[in-house]
C-alpha atoms as a PDB file:
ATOM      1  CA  UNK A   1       0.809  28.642  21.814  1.00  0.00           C
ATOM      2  CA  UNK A   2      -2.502  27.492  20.425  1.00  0.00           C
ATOM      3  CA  UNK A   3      -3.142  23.941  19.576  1.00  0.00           C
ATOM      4  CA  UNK A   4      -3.155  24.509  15.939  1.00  0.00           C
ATOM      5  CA  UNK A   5       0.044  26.416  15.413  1.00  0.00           C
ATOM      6  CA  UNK A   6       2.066  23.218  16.991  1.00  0.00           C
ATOM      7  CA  UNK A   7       1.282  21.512  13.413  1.00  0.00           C
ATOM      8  CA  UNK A   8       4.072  23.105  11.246  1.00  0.00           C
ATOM      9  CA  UNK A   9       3.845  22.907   7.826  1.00  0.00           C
ATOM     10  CA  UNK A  10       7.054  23.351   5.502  1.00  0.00           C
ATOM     11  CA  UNK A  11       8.123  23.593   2.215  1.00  0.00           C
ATOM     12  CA  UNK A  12      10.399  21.489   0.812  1.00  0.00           C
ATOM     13  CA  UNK A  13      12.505  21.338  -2.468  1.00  0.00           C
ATOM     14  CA  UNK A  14       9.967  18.153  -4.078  1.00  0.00           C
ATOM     15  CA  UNK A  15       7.167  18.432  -6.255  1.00  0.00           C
ATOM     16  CA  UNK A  16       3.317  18.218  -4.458  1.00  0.00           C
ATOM     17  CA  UNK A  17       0.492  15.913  -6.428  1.00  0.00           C
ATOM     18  CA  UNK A  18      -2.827  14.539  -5.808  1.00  0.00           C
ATOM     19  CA  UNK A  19      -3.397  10.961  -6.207  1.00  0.00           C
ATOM     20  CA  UNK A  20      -6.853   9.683  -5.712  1.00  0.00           C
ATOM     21  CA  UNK A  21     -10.156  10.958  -6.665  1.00  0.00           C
ATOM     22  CA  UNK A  22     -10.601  14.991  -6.064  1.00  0.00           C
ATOM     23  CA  UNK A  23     -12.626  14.568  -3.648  1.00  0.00           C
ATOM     24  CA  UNK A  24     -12.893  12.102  -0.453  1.00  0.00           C
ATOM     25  CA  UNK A  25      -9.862   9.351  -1.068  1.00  0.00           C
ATOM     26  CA  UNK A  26      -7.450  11.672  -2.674  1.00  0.00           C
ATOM     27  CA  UNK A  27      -3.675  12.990  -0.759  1.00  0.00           C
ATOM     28  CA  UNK A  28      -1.072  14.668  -1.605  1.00  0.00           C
ATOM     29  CA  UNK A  29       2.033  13.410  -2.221  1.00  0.00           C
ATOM     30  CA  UNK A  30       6.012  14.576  -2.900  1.00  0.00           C
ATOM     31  CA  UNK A  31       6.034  13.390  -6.701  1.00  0.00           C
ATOM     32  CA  UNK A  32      10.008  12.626  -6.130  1.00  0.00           C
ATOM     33  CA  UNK A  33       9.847  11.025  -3.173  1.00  0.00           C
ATOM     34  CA  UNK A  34       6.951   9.011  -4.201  1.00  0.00           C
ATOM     35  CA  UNK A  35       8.873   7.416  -7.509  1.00  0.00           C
ATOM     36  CA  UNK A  36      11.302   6.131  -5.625  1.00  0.00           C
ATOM     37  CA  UNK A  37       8.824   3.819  -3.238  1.00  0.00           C
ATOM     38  CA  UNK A  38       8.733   0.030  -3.124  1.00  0.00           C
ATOM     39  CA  UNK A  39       5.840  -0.545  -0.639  1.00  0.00           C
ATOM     40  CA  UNK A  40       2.542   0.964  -0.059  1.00  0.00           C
ATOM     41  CA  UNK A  41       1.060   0.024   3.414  1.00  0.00           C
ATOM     42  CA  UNK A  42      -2.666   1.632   3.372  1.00  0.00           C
ATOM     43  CA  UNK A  43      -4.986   0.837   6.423  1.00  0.00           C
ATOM     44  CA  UNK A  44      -8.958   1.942   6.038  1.00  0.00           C
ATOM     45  CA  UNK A  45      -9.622   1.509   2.794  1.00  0.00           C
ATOM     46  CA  UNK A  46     -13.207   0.978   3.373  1.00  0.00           C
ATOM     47  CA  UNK A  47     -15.064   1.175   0.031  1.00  0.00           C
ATOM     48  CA  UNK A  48     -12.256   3.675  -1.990  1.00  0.00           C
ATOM     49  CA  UNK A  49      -9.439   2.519  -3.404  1.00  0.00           C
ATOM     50  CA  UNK A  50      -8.701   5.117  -5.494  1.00  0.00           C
ATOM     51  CA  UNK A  51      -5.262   6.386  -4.094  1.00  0.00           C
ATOM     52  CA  UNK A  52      -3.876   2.977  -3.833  1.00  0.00           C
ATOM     53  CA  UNK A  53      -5.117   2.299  -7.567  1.00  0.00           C
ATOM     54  CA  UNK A  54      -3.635   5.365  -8.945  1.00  0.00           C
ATOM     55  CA  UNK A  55      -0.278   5.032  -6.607  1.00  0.00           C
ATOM     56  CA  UNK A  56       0.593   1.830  -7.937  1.00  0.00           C
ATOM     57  CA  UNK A  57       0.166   2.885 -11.128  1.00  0.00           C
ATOM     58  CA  UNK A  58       1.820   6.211 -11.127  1.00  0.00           C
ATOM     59  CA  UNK A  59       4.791   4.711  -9.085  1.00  0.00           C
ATOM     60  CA  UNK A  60       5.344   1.127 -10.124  1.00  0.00           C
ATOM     61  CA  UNK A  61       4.994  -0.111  -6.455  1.00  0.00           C
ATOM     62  CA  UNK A  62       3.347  -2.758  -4.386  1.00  0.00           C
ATOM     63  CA  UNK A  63       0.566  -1.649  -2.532  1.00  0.00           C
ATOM     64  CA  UNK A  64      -0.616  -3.694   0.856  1.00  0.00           C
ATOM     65  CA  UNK A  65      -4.364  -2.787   1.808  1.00  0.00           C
ATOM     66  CA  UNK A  66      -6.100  -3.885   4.938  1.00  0.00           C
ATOM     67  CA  UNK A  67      -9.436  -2.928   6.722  1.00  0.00           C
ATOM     68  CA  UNK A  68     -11.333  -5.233   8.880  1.00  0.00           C
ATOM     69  CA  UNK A  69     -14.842  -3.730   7.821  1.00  0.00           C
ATOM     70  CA  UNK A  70     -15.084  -4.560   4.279  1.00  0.00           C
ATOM     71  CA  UNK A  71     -14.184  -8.441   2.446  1.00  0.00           C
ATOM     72  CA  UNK A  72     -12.109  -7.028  -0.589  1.00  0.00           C
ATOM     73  CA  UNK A  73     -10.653  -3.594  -1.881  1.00  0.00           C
ATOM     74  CA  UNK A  74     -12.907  -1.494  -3.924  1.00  0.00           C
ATOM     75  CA  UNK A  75     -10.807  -2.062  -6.751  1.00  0.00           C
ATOM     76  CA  UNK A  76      -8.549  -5.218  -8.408  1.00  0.00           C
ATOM     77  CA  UNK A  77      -5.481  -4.185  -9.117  1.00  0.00           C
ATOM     78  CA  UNK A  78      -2.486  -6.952  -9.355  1.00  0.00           C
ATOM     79  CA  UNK A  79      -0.271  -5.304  -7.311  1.00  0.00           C
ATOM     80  CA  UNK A  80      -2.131  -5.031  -4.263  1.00  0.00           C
ATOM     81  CA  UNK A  81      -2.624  -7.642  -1.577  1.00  0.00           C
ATOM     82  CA  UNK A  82      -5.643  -7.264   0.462  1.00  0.00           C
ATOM     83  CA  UNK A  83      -5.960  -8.148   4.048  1.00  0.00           C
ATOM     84  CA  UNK A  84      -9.512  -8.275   6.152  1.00  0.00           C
ATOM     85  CA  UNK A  85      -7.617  -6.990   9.461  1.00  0.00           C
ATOM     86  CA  UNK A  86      -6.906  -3.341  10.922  1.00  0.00           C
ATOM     87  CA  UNK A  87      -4.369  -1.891  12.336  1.00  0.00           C
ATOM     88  CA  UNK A  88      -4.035  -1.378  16.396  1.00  0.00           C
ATOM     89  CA  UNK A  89      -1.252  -0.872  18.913  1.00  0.00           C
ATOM     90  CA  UNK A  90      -2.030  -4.628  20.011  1.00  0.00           C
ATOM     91  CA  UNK A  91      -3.243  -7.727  18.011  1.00  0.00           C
ATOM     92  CA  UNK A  92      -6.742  -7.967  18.372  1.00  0.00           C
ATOM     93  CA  UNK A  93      -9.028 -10.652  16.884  1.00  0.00           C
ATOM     94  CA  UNK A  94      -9.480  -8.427  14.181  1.00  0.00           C
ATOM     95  CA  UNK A  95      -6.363  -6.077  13.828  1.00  0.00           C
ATOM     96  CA  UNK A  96      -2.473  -6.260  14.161  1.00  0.00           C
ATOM     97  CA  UNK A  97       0.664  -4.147  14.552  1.00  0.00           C
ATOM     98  CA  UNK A  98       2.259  -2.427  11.928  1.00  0.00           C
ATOM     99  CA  UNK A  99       5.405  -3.944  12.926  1.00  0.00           C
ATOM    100  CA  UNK A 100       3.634  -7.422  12.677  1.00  0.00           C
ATOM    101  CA  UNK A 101       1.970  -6.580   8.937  1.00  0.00           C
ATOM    102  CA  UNK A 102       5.566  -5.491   7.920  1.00  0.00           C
ATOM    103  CA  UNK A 103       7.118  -8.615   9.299  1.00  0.00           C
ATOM    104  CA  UNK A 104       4.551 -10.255   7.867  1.00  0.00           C
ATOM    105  CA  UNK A 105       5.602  -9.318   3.857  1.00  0.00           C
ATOM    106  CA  UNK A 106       9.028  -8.824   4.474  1.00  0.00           C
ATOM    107  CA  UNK A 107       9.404  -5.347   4.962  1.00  0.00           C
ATOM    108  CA  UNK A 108      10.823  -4.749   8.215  1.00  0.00           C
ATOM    109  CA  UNK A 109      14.038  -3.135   8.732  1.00  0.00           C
ATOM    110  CA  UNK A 110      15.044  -3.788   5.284  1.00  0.00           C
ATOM    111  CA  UNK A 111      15.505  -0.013   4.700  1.00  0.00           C
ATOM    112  CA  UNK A 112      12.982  -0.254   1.868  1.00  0.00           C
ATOM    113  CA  UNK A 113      11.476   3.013   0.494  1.00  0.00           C
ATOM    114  CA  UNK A 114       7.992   2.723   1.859  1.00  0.00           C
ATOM    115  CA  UNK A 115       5.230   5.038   2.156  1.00  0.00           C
ATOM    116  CA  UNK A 116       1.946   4.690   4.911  1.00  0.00           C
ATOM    117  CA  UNK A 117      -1.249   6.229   4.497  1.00  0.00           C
ATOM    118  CA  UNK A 118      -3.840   5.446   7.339  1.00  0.00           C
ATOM    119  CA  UNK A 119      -7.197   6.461   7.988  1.00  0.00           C
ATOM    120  CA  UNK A 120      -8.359   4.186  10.874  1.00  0.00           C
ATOM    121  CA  UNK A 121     -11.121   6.481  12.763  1.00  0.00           C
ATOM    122  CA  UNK A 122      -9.229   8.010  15.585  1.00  0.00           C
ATOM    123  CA  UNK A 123      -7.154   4.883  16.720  1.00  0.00           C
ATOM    124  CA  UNK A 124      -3.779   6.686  14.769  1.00  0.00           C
ATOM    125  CA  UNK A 125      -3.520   8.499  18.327  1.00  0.00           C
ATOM    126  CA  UNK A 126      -3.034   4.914  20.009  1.00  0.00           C
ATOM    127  CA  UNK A 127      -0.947   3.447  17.038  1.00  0.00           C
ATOM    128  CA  UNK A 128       1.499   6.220  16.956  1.00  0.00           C
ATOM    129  CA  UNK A 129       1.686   6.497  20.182  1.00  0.00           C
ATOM    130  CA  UNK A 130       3.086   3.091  21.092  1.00  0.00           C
ATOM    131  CA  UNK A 131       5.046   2.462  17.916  1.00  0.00           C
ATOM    132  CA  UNK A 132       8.110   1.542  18.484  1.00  0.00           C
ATOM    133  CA  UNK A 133      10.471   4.040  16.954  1.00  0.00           C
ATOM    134  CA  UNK A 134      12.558   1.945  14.536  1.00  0.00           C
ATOM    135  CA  UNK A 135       8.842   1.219  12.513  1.00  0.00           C
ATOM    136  CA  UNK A 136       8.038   4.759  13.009  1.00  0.00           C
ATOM    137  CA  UNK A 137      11.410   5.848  10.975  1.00  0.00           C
ATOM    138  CA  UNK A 138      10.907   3.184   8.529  1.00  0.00           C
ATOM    139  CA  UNK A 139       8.835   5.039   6.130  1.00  0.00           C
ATOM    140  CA  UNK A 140       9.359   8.435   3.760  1.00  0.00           C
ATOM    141  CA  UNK A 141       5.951   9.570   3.498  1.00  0.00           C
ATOM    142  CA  UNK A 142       3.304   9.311   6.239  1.00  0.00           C
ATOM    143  CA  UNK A 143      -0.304  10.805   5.065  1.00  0.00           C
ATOM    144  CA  UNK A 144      -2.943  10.346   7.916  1.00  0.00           C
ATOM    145  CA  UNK A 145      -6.346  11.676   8.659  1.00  0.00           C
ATOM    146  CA  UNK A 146      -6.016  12.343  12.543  1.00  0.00           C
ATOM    147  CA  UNK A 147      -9.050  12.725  14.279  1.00  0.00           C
ATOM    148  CA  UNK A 148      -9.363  15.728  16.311  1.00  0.00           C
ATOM    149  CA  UNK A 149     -12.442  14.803  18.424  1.00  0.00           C
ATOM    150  CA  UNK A 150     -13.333  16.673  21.540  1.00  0.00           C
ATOM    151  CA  UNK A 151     -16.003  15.734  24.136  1.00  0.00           C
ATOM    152  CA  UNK A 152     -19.160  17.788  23.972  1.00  0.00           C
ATOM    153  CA  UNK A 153     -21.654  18.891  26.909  1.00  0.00           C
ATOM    154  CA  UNK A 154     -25.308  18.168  25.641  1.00  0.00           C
ATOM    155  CA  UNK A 155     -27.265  17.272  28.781  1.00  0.00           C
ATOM    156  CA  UNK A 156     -29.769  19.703  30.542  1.00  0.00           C
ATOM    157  CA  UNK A 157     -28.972  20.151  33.804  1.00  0.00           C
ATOM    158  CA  UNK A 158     -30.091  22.685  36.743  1.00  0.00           C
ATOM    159  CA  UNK A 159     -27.361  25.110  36.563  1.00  0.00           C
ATOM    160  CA  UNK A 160     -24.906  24.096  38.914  1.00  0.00           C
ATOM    161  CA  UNK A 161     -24.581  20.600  37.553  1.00  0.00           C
ATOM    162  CA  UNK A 162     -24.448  22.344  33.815  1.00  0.00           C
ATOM    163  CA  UNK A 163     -20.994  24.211  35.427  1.00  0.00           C
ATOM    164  CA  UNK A 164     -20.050  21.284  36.931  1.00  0.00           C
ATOM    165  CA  UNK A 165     -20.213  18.265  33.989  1.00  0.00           C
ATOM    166  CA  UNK A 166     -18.858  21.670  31.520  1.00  0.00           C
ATOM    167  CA  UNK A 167     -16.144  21.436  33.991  1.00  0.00           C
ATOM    168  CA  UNK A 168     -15.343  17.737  34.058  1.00  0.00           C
ATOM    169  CA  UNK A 169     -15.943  17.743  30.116  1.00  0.00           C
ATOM    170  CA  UNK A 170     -12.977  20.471  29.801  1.00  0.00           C
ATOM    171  CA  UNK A 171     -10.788  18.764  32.107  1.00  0.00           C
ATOM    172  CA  UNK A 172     -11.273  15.284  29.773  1.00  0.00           C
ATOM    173  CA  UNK A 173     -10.538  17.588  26.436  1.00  0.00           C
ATOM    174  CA  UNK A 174      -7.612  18.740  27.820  1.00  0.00           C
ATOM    175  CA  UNK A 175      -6.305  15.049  28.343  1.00  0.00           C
ATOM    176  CA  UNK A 176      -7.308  13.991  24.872  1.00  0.00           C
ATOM    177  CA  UNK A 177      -5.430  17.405  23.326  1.00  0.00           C
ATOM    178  CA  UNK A 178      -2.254  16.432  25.157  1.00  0.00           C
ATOM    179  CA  UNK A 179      -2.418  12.943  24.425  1.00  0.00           C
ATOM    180  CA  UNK A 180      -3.258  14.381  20.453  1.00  0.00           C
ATOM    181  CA  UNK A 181      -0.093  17.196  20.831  1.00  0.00           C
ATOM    182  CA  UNK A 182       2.009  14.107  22.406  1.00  0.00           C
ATOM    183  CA  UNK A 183       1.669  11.878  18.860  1.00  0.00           C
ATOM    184  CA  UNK A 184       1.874  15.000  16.744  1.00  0.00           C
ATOM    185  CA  UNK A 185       4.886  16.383  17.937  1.00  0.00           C
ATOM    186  CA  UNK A 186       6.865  12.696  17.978  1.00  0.00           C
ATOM    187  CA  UNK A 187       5.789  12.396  14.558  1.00  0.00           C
ATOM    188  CA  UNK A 188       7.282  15.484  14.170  1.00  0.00           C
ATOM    189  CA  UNK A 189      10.305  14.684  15.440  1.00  0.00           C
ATOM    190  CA  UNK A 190      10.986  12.521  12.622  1.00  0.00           C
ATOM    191  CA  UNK A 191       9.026  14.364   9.826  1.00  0.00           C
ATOM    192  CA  UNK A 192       7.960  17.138   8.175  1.00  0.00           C
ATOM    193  CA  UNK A 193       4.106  17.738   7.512  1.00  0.00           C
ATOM    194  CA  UNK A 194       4.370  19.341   4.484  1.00  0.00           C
ATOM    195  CA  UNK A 195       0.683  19.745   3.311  1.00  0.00           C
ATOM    196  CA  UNK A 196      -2.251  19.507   5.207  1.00  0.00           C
ATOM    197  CA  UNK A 197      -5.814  19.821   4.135  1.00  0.00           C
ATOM    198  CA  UNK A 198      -9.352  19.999   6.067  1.00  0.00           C
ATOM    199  CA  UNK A 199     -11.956  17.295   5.839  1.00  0.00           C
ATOM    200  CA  UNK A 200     -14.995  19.432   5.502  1.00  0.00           C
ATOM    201  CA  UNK A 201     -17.634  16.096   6.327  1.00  0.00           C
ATOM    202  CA  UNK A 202     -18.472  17.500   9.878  1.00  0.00           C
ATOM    203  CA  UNK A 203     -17.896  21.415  11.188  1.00  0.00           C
ATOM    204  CA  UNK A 204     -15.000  22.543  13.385  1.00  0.00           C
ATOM    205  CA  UNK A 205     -14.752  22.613  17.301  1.00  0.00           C
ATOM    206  CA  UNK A 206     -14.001  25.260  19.839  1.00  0.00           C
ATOM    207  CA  UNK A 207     -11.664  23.549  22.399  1.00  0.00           C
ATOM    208  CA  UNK A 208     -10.443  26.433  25.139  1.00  0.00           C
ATOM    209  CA  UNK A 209     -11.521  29.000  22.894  1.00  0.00           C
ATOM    210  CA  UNK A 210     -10.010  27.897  19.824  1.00  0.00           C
ATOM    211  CA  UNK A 211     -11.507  26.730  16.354  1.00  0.00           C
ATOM    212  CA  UNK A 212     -10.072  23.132  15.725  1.00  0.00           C
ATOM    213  CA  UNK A 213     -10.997  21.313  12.522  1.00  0.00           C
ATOM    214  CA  UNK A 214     -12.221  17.803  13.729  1.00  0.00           C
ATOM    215  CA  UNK A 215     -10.904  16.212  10.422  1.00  0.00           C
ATOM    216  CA  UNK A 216      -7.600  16.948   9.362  1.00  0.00           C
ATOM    217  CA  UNK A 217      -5.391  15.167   6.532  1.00  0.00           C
ATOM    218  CA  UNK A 218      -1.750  15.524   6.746  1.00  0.00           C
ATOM    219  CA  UNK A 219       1.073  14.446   4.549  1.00  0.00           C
ATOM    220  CA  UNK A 220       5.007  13.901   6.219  1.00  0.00           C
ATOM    221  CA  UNK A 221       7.961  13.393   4.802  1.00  0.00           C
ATOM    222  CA  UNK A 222      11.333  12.084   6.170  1.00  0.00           C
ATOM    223  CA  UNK A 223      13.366  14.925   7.507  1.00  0.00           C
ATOM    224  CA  UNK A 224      16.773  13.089   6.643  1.00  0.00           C
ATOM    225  CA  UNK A 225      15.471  13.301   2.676  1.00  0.00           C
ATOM    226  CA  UNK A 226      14.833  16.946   2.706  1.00  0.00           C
ATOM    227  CA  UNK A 227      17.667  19.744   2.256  1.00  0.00           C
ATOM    228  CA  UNK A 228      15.940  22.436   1.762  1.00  0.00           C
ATOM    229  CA  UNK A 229      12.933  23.021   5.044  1.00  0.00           C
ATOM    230  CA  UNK A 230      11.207  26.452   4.886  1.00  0.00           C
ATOM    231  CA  UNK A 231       8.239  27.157   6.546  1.00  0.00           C
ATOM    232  CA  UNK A 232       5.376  27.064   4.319  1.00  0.00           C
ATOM    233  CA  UNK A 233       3.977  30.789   3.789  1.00  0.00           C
ATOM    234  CA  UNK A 234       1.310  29.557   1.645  1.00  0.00           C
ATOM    235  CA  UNK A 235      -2.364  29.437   2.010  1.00  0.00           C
ATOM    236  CA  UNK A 236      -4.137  26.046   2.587  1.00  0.00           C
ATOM    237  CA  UNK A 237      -6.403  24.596   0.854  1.00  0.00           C
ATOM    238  CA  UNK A 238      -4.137  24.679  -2.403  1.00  0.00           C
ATOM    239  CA  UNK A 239      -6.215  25.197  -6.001  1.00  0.00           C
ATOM    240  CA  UNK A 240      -5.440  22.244  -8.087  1.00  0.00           C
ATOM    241  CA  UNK A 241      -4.278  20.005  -5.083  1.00  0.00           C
ATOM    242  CA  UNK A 242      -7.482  19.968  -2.891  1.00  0.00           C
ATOM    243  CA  UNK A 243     -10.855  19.192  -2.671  1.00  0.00           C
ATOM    244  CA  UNK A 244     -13.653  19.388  -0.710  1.00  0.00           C
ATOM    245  CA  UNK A 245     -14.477  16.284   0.852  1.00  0.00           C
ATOM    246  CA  UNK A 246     -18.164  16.481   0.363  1.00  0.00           C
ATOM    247  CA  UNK A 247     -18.729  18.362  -2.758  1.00  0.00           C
ATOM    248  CA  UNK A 248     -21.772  19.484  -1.433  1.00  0.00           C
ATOM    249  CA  UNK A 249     -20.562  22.146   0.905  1.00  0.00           C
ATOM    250  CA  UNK A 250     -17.585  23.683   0.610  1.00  0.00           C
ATOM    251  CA  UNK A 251     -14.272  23.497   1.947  1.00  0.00           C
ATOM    252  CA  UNK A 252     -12.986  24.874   5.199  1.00  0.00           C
ATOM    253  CA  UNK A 253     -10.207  27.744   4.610  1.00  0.00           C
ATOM    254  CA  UNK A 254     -10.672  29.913   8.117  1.00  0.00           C
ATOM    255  CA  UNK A 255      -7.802  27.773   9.689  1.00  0.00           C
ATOM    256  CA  UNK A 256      -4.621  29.809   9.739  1.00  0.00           C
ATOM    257  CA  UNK A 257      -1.672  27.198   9.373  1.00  0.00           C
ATOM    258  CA  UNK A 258       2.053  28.792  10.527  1.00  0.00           C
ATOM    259  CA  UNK A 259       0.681  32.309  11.430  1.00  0.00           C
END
């Protein structure tokens, strides 16, 4: 089985909105799902707070933003709290745990209906991976931009040593794609991707002969609040629900999701 057709997508019985700007900053959402949520925890904000604004908003939630590269969120809103720390699998000078930032405003293991979004520039594989389960559970939506980021050979070698570092370069790619297939699928466990989309800011990969999108933006949702799984038979991107990330290119659609 390729690499790509381990990410199932489903459909479920809930409605699917954007929230954000329609472009970079915008994911999709289950409407439902989404109006019953208490807490937002968002990590990476960076400069756009547009999905946090708008979720808020929409939802009539808290919202808890953090990123340790910028001083403030891009936007004031009096339901958010803003925190100049990321997020890592250990506490770091300038990061913490989830588990820590959820003990930290009351929110762990108090079977609140929370939703995460994270975009934290390929440290998700690390987070996820060493989360403990009962903080992995805790949430009904999970939307994440996982970083799918192979090494590349560039050097100019004589020929043998061009076979030989190709060689050791495929052997590292296949570690990082079972380390990436080991987080996806224990997400999976627990939840349902049930839309994905393409960031189209940098071109795909071919890793053991296969086109992977380097950027990829998926949305979960707790399989104990869905009756109704199908696989999805639809075609993504979806008109009306996504957007190219740069708007001046346009989006990637040659990835075949449950073939």
């Amino acid at each position: 089985m390729s690499f790509i057709e381990n990410i199932l997508l489903f459909d479920t019985e809930y409605t699917k909105v954007r929230v954000g700007d329609k472009h970079d900053g915008g994911y999709v959402v289950l409407d439902e799902i989404s109006q019953k949520c208490h807490k937002l925890f968002s990590y990476g904000v960076e400069t756009n707070s547009s999905f946090e604004n708008e979720f808020v908003e929409k939802y009539d939630c808290d919202a808890h933003l953090f990123d340790h590269t910028v001083e403030q969120a891009a936007e004031i809103n009096p339901r958010f709290s803003f925190d100049k720390e990321g997020l890592s699998h250990i506490t770091t000078e300038d990061c913490d745990t989830l588990e820590n930032h959820m003990i930290k405003y009351g929110c762990h293991r108090h079977k609140l209906n929370m939703t995460l979004k994270m975009d934290i520039e390929w440290c998700e594989w690390d987070v996820f991976d060493q989360m403990p389960d009962e903080v992995l559970t805790d949430f009904d939506q999970i939307l994440c931009e996982f970083h799918l980021i192979p090494v590349k050979y560039k050097d100019s070698h004589s020929p043998y040593f061009t076979a030989f570092h190709q060689s050791v370069y495929d052997k590292v790619n296949d570690l990082l794609f079972e380390k990436y297939l080991k987080v996806l699928d224990r997400i999976q466990q627990h939840y349902y991707a049930f839309h994905v989309h393409v960031n189209n800011s940098i071109p795909c990969n071919t890793v053991n002969y296969e086109s992977i999108p380097p950027l990829v933006e998926l949305s979960f949702v707790k399989k104990t609040l869905v009756k109704e799984p199908k696989y999805s038979s639809g075609h993504f991107p979806v008109e009306g629900l996504d957007y190219p990330n740069k708007t001046d290119r346009p989006d990637i659609v040659d990835i075949v999701w449950n073939p």
